[in-house]
PDB file of N, CA and C in Angstrom:
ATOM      1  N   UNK A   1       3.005 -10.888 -33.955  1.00  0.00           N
ATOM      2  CA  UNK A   1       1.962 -11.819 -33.544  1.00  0.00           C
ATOM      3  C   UNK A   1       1.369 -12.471 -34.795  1.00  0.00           C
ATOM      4  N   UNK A   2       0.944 -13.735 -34.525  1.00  0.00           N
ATOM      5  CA  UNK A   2      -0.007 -14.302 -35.535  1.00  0.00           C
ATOM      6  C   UNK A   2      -1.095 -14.784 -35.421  1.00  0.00           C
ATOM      7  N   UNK A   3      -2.182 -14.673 -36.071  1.00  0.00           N
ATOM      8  CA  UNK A   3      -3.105 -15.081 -35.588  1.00  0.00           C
ATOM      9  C   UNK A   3      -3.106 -16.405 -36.356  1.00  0.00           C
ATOM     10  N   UNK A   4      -3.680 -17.305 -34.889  1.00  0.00           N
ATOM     11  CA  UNK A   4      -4.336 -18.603 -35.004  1.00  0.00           C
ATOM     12  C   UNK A   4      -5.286 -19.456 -34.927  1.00  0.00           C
ATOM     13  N   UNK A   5      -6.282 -18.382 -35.453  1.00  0.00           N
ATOM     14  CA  UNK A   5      -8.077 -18.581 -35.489  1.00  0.00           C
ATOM     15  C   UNK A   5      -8.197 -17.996 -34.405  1.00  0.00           C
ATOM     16  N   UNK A   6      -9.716 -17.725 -34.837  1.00  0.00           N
ATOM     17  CA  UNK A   6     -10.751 -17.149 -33.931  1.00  0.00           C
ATOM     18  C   UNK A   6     -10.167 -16.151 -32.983  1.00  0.00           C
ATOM     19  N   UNK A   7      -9.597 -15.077 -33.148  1.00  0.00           N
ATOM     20  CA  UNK A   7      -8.811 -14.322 -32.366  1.00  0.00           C
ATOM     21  C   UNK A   7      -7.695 -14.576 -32.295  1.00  0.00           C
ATOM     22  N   UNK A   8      -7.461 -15.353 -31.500  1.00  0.00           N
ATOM     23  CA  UNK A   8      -6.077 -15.975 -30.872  1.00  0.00           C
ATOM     24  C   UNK A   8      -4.645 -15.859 -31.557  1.00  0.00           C
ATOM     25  N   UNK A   9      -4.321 -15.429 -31.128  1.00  0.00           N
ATOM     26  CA  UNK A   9      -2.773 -14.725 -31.162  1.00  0.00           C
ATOM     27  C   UNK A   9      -1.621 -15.604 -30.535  1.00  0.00           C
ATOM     28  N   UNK A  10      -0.469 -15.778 -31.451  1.00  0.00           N
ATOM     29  CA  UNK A  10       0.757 -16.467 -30.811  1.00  0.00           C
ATOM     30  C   UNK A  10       1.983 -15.408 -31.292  1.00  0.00           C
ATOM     31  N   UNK A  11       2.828 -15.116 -30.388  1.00  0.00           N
ATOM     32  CA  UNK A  11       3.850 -14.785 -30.298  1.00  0.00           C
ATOM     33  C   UNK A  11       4.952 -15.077 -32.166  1.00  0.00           C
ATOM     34  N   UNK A  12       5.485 -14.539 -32.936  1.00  0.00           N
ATOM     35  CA  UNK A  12       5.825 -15.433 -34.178  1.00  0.00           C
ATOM     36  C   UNK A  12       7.085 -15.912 -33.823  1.00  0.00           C
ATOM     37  N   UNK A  13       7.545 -14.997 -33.056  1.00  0.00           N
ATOM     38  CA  UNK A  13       9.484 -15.279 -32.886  1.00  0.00           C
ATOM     39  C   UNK A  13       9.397 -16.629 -31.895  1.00  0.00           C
ATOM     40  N   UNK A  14       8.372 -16.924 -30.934  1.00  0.00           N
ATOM     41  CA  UNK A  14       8.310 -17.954 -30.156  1.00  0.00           C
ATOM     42  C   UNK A  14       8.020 -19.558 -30.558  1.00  0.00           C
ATOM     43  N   UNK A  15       7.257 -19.497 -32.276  1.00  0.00           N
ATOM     44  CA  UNK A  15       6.645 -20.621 -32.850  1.00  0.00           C
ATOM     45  C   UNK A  15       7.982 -20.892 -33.400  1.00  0.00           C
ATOM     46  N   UNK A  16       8.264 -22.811 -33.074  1.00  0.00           N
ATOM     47  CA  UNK A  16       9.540 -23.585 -33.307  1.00  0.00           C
ATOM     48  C   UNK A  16       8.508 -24.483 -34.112  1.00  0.00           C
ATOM     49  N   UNK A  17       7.273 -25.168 -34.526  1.00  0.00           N
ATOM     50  CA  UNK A  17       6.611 -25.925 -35.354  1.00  0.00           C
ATOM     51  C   UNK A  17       5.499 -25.978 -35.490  1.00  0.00           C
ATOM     52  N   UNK A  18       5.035 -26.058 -36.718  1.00  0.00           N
ATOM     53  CA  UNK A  18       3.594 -26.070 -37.091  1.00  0.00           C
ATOM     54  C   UNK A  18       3.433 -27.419 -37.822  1.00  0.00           C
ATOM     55  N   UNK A  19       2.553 -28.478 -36.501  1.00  0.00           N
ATOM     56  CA  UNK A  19       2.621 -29.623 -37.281  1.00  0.00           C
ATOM     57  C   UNK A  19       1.200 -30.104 -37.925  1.00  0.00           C
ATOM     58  N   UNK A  20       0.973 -31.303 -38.177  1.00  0.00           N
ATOM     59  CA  UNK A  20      -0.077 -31.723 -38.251  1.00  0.00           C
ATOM     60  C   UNK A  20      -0.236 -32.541 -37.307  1.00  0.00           C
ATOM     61  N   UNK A  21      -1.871 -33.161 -36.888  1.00  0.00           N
ATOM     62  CA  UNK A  21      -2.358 -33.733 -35.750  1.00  0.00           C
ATOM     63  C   UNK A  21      -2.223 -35.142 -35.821  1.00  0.00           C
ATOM     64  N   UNK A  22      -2.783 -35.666 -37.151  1.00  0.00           N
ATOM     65  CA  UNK A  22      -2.751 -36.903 -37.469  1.00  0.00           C
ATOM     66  C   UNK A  22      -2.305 -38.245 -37.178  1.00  0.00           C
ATOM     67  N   UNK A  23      -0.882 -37.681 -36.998  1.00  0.00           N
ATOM     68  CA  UNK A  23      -0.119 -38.993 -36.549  1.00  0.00           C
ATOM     69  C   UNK A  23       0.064 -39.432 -34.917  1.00  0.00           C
ATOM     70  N   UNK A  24       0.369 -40.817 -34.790  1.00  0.00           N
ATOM     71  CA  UNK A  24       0.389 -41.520 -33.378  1.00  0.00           C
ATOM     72  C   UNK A  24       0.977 -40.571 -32.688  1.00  0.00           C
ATOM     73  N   UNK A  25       2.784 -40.135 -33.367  1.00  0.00           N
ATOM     74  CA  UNK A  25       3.442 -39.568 -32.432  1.00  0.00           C
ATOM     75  C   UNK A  25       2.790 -37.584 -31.578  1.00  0.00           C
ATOM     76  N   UNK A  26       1.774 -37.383 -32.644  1.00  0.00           N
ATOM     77  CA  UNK A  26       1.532 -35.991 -32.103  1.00  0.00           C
ATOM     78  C   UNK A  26       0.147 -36.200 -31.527  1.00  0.00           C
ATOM     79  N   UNK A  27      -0.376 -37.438 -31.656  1.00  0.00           N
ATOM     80  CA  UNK A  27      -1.576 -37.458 -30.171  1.00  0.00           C
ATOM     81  C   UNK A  27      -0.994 -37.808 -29.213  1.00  0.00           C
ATOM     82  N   UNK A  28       0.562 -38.620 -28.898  1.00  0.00           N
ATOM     83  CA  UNK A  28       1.270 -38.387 -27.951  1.00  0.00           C
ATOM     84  C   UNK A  28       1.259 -37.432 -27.344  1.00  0.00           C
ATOM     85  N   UNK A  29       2.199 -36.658 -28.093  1.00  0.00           N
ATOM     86  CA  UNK A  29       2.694 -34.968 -27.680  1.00  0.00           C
ATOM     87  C   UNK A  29       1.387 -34.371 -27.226  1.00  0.00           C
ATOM     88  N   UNK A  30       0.283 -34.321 -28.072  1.00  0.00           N
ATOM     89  CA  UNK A  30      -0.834 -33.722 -27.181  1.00  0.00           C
ATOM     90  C   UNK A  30      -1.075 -34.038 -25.930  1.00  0.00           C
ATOM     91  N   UNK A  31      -1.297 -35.729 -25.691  1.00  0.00           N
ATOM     92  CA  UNK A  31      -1.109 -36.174 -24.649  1.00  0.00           C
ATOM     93  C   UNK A  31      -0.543 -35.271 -23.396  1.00  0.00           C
ATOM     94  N   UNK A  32       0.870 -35.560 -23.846  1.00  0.00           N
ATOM     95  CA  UNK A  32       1.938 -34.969 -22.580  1.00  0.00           C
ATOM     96  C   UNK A  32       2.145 -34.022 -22.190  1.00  0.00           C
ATOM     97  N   UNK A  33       1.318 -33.071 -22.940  1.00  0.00           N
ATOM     98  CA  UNK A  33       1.774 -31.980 -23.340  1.00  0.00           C
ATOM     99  C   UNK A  33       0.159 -31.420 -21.866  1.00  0.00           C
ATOM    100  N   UNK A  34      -0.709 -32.234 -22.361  1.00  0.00           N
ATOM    101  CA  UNK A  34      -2.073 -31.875 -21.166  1.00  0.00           C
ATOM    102  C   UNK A  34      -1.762 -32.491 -19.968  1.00  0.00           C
ATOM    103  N   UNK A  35      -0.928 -33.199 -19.836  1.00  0.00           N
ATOM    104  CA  UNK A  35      -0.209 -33.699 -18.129  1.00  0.00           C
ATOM    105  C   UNK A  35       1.042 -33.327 -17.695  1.00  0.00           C
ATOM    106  N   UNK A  36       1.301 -32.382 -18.607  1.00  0.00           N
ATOM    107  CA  UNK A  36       2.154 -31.487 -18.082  1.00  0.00           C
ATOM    108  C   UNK A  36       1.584 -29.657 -17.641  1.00  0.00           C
ATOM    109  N   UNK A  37       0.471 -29.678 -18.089  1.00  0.00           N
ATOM    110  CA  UNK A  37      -0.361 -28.457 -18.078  1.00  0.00           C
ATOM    111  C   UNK A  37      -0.027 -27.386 -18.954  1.00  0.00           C
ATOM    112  N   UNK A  38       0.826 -27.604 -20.045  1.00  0.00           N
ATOM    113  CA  UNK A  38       1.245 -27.060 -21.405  1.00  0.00           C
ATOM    114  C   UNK A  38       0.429 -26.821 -22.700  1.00  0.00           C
ATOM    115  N   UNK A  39      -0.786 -27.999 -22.567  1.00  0.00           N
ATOM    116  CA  UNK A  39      -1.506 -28.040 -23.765  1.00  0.00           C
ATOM    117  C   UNK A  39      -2.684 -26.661 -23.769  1.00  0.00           C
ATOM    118  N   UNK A  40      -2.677 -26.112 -24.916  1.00  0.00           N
ATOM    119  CA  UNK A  40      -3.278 -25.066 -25.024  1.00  0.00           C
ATOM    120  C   UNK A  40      -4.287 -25.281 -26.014  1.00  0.00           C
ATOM    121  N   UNK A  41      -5.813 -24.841 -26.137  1.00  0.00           N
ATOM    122  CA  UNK A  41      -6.438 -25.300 -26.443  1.00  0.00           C
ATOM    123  C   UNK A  41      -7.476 -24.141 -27.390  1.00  0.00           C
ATOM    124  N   UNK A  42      -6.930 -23.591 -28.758  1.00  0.00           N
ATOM    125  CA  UNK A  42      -7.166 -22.732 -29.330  1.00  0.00           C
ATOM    126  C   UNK A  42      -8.642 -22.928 -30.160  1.00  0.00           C
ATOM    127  N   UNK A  43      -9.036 -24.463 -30.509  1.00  0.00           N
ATOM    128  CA  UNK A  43      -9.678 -24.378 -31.344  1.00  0.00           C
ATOM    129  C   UNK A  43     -11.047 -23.966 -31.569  1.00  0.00           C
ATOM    130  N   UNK A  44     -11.734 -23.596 -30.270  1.00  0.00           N
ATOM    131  CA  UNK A  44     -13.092 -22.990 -29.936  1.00  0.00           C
ATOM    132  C   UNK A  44     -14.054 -24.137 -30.127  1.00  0.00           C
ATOM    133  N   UNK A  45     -13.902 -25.444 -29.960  1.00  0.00           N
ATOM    134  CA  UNK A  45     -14.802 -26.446 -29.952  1.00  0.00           C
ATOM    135  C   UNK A  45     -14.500 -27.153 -31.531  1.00  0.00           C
ATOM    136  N   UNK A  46     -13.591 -26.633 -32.268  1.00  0.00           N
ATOM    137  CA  UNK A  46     -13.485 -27.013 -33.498  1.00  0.00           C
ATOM    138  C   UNK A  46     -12.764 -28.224 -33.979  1.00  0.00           C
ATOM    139  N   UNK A  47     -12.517 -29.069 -34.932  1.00  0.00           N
ATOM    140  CA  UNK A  47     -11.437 -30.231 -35.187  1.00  0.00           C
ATOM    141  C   UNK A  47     -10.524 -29.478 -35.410  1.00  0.00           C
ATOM    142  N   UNK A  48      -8.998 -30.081 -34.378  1.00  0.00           N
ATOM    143  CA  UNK A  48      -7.836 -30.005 -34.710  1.00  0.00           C
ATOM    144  C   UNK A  48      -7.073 -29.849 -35.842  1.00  0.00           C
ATOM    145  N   UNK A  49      -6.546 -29.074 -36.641  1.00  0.00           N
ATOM    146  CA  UNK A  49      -6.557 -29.246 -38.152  1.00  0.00           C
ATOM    147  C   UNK A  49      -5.084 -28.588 -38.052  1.00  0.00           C
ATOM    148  N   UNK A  50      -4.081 -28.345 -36.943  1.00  0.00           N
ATOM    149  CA  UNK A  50      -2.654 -28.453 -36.610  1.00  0.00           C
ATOM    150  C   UNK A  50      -2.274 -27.798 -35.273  1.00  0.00           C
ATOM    151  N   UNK A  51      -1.303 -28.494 -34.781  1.00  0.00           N
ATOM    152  CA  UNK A  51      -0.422 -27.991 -33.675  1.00  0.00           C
ATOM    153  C   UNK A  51       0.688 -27.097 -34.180  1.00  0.00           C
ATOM    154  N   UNK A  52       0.474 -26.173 -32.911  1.00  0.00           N
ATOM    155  CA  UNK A  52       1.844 -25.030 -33.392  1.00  0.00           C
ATOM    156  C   UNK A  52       2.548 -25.257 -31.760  1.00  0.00           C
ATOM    157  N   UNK A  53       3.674 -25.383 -31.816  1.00  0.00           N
ATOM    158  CA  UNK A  53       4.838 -25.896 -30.906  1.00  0.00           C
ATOM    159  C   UNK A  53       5.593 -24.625 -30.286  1.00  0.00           C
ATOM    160  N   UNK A  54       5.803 -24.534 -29.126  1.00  0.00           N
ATOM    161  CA  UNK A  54       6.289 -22.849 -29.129  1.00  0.00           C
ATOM    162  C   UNK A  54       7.953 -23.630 -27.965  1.00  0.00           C
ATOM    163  N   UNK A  55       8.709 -22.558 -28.252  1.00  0.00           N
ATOM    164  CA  UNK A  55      10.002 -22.465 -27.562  1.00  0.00           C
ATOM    165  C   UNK A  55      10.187 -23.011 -25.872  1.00  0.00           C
ATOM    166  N   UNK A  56       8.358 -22.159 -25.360  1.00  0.00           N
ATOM    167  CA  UNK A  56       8.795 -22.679 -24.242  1.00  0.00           C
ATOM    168  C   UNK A  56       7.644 -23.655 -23.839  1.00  0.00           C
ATOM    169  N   UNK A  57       7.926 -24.808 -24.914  1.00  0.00           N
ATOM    170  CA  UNK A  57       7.377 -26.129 -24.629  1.00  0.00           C
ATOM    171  C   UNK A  57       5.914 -26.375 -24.252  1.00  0.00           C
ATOM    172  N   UNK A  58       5.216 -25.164 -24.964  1.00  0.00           N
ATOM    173  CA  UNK A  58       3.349 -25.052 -24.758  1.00  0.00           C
ATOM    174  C   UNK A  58       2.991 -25.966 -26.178  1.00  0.00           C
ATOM    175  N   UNK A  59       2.176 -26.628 -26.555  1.00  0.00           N
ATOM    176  CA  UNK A  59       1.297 -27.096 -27.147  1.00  0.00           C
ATOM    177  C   UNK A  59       0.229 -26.550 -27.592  1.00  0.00           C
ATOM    178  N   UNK A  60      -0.477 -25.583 -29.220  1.00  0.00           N
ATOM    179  CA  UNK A  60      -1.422 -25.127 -29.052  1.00  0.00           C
ATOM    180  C   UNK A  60      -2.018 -26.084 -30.381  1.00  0.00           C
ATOM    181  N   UNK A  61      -3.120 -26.325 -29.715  1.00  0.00           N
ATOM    182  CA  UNK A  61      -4.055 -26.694 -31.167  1.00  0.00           C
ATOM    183  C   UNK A  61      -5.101 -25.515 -31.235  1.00  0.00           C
ATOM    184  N   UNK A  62      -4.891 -25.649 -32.809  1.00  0.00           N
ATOM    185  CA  UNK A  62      -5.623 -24.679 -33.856  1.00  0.00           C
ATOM    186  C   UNK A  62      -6.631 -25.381 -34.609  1.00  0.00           C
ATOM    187  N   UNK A  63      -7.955 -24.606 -35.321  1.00  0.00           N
ATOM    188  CA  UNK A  63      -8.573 -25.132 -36.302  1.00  0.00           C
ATOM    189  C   UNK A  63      -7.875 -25.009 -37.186  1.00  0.00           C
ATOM    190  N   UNK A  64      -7.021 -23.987 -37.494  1.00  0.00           N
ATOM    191  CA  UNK A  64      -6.650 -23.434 -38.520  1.00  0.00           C
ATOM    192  C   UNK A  64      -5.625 -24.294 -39.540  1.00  0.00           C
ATOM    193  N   UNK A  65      -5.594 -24.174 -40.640  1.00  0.00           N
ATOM    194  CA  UNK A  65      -4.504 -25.574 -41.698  1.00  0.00           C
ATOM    195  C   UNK A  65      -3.052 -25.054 -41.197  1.00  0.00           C
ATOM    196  N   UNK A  66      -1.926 -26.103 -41.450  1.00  0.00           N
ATOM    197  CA  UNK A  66      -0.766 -25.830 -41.231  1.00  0.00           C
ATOM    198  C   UNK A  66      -0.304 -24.407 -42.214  1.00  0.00           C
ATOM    199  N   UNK A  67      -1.077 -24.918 -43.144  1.00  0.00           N
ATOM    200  CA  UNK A  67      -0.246 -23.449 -44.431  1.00  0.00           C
ATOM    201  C   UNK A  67      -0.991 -22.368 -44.417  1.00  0.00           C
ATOM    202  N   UNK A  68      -2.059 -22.132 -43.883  1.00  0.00           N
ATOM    203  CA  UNK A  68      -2.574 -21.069 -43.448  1.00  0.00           C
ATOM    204  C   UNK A  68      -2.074 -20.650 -42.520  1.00  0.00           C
ATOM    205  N   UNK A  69      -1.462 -21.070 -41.575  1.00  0.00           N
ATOM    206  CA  UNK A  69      -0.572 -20.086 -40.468  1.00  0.00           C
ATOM    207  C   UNK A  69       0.744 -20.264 -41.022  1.00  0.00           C
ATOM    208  N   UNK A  70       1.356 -20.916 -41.934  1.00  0.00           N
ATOM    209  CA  UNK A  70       2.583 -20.897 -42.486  1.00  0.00           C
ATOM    210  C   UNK A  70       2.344 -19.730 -43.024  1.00  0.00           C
ATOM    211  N   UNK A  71       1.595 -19.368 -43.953  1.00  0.00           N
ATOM    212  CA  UNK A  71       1.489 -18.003 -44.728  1.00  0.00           C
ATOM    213  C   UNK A  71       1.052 -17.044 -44.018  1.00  0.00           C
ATOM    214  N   UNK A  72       0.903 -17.098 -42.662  1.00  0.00           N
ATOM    215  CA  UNK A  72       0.785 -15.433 -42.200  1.00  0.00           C
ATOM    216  C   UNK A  72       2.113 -15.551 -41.518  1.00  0.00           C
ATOM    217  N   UNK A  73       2.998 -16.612 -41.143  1.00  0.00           N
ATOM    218  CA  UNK A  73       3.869 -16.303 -40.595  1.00  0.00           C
ATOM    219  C   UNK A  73       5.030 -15.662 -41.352  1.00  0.00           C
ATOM    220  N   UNK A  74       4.808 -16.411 -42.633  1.00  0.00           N
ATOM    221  CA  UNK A  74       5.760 -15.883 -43.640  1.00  0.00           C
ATOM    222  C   UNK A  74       5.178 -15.497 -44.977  1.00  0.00           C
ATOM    223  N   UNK A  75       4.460 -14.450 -45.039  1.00  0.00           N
ATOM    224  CA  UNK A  75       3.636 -14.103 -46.527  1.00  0.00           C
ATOM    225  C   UNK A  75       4.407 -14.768 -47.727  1.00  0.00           C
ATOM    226  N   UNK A  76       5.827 -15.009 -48.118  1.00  0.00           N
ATOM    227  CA  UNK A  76       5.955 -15.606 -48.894  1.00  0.00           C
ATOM    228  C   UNK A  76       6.426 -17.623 -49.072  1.00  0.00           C
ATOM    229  N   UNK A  77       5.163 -17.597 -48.180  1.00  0.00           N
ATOM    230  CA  UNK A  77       5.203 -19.144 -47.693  1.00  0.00           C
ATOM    231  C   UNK A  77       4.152 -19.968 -49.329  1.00  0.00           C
ATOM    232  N   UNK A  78       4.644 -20.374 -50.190  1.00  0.00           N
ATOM    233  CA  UNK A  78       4.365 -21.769 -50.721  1.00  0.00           C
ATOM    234  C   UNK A  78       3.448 -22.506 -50.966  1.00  0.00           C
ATOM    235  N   UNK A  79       3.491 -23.532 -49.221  1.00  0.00           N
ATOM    236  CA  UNK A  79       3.583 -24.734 -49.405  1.00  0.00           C
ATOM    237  C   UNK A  79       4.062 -26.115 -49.589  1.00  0.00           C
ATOM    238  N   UNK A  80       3.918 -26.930 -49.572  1.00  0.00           N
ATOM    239  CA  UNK A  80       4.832 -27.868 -49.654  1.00  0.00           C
ATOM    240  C   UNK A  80       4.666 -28.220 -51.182  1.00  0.00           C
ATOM    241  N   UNK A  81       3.643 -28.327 -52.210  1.00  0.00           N
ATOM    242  CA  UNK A  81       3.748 -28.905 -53.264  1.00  0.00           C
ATOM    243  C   UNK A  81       4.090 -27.660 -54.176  1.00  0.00           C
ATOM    244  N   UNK A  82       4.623 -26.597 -54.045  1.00  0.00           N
ATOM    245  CA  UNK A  82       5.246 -25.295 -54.497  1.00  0.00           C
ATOM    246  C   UNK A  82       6.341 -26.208 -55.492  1.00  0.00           C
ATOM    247  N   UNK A  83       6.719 -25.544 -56.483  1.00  0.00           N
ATOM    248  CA  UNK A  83       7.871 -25.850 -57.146  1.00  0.00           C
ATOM    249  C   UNK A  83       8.961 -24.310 -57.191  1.00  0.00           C
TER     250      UNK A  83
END
């Protein structure tokens, strides 16, 4: 399991992406994702600060940063500006 703020727990073997919110195409996906009754809604009243994408096509937004759940998913997680 990982946690993804404020309690909340996701499955690790089930998480397929940890994105960011920002862009057109993932307020889409949020979108579709809440009219399909998939969107999951982790952040406790907080700003969105990434989506984590699971296998069987749920939608969760997190407060939590992308590399902060990158690094509990994988303790020897980086980053992206890592060399």
């Amino acid at each position: 399991m990982v946690n993804i703020g404020y309690g909340n727990l996701v499955t690790a073997s089930r998480v397929i992406a940890i994105i960011s919110p920002g862009s057109s195409p993932m307020r889409r996906l949020r979108e579709e994702a809440g009219k399909r009754g998939k969107l999951i809604d982790a952040t406790e009243g907080r700003r969105t600060r990434s989506i984590v994408v699971t296998d069987s096509d749920h939608v969760i937004l997190s407060a939590i940063t992308r590399e902060t759940i990158a690094a509990r998913l994988a303790p020897d997680f980086q980053g992206e500006d890592a060399e």
